[in-house]
N, C-alpha and C. Protein backbone atom coordinates (compact mmCIF):
# COMPACT_ATOMS: atom_id res chain seq x y z
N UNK A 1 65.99 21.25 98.17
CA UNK A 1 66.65 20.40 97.21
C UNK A 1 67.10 19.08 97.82
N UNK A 2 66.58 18.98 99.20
CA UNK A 2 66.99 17.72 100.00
C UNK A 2 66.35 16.34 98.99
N UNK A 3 66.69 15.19 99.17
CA UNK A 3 65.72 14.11 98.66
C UNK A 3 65.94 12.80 99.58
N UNK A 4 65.50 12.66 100.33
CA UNK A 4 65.54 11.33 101.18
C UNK A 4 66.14 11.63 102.48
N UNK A 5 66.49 12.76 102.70
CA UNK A 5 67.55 13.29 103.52
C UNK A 5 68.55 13.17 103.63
N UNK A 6 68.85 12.91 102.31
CA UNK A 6 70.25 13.09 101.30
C UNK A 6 70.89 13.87 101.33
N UNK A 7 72.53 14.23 101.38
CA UNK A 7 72.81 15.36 100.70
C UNK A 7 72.45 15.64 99.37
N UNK A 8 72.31 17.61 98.70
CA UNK A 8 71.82 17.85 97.56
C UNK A 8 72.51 16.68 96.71
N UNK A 9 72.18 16.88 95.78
CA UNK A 9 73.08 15.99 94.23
C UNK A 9 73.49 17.70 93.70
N UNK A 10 74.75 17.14 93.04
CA UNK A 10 74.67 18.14 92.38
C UNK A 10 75.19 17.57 90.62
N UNK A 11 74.80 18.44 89.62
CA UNK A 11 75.08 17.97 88.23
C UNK A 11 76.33 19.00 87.42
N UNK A 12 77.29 18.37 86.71
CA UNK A 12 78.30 19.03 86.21
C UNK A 12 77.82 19.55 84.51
N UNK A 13 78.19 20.62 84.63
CA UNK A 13 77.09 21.45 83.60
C UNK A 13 78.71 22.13 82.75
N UNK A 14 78.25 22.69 81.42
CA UNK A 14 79.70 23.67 80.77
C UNK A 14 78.61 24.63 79.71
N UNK A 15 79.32 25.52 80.75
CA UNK A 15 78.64 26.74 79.74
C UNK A 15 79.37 27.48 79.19
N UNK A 16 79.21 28.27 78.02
CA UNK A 16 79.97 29.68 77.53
C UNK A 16 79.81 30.50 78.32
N UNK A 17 80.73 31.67 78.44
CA UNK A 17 80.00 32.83 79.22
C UNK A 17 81.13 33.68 79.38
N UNK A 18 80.76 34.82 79.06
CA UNK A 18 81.64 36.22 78.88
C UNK A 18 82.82 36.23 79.46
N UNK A 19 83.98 36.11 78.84
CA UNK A 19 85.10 36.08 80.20
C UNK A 19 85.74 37.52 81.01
N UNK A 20 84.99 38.18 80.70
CA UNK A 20 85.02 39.47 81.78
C UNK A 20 83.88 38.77 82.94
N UNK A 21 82.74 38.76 82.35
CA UNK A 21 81.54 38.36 83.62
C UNK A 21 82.73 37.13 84.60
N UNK A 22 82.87 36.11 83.78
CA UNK A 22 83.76 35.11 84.43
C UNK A 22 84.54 35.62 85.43
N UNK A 23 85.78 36.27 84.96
CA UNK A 23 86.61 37.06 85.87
C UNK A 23 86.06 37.24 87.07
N UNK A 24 85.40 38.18 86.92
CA UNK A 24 84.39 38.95 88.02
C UNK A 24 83.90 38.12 89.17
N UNK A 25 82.97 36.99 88.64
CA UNK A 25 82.37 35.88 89.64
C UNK A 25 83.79 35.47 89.86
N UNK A 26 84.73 34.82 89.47
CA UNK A 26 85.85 34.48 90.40
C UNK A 26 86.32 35.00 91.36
N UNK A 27 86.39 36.57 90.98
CA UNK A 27 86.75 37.01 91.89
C UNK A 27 85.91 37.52 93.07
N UNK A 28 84.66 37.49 92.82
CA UNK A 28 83.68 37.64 93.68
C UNK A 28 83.43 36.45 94.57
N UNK A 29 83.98 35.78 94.21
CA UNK A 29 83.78 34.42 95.07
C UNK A 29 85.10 33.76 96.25
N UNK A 30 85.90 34.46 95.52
CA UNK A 30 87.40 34.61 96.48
C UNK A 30 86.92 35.56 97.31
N UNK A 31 86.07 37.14 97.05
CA UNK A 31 86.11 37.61 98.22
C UNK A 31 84.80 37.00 99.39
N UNK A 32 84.17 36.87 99.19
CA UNK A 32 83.28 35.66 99.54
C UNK A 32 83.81 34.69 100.32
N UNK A 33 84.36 34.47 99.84
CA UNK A 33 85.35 32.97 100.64
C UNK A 33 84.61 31.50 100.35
N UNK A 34 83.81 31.47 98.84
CA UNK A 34 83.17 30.30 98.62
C UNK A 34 83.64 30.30 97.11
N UNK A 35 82.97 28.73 96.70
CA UNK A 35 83.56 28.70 95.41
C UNK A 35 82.57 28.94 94.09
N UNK A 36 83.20 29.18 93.13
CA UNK A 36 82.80 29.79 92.05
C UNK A 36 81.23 29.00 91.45
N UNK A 37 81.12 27.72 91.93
CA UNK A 37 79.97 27.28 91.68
C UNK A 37 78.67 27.78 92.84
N UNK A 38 79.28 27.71 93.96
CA UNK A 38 78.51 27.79 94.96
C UNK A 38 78.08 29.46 94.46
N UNK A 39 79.00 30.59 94.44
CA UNK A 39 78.68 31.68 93.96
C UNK A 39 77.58 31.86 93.05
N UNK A 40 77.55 31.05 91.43
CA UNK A 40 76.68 30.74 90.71
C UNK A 40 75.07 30.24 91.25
N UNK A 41 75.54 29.10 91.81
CA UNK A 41 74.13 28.71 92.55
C UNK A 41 73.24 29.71 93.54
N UNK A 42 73.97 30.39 94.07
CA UNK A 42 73.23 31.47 94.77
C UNK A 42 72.53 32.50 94.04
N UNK A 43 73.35 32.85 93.19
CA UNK A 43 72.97 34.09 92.01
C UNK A 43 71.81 33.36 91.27
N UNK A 44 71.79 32.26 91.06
CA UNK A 44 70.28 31.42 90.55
C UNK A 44 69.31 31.49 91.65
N UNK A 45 69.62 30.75 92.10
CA UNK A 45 68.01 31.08 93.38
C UNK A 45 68.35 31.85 94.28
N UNK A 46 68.48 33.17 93.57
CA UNK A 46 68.19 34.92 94.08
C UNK A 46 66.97 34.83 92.52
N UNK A 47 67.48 34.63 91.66
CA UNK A 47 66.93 35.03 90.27
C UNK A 47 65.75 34.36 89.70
N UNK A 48 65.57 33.32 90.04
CA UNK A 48 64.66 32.04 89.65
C UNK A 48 63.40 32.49 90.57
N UNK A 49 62.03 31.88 90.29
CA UNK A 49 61.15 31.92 91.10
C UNK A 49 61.50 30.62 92.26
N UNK A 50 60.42 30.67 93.27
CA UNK A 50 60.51 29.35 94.11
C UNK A 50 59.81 28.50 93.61
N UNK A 51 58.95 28.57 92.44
CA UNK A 51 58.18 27.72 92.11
C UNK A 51 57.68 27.51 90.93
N UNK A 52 58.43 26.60 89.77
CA UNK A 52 58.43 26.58 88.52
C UNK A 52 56.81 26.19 88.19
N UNK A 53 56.12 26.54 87.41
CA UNK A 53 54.80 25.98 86.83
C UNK A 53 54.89 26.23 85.48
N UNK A 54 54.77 25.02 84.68
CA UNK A 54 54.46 24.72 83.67
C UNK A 54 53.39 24.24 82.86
N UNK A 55 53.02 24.85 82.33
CA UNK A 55 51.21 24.99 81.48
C UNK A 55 51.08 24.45 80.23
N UNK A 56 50.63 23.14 79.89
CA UNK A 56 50.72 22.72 78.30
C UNK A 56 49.71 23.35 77.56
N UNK A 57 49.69 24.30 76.82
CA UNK A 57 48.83 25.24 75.82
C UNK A 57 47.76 24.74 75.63
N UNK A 58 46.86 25.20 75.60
CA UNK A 58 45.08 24.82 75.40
C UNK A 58 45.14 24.38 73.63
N UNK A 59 44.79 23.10 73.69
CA UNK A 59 44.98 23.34 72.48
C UNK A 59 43.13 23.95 71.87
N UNK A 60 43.12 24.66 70.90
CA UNK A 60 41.62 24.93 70.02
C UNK A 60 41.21 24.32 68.75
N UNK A 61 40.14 23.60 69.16
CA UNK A 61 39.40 22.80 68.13
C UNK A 61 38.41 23.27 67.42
C-alpha cells in the first residue's frame, strides 16, 4: 500500500455495525494493544484476496 515511498494514506470511512460486534473489536483491540482501526484493517486483509480482478461482462451480440 506504499506509493512513492510514502507513508500509507489512509481514508476516514463511517459505517453501521452491530454494537455488540463493536464492543468486542474494542475490546479486542485494547487487548492487542492497537487501535480499533488498525484492528479493523487487519481483519480486512486476513479476509480480502491479495489481488482484486475485475472482469467487464462479455457482452452477446
Amino acid at each position: 500500500m506504499h506509493v512513492n515511498n510514502k507513508l500509507p494514506t489512509k481514508q476516514r470511512v463511517t459505517i453501521f455495525i452491530n454494537p455488540d460486534l463493536l464492543k468486542q473489536a474494542k475490546a479486542q483491540a485494547v487487548l492487542e494493544d492497537i487501535t480499533l482501526a488498525n484492528l479493523i484493517e487487519r481483519a480486512l486483509l486476513q479476509h480480502l484476496p491479495k489481488e482484486i480482478v475485475i472482469k467487464k461482462p462479455e457482452l452477446k451480440i
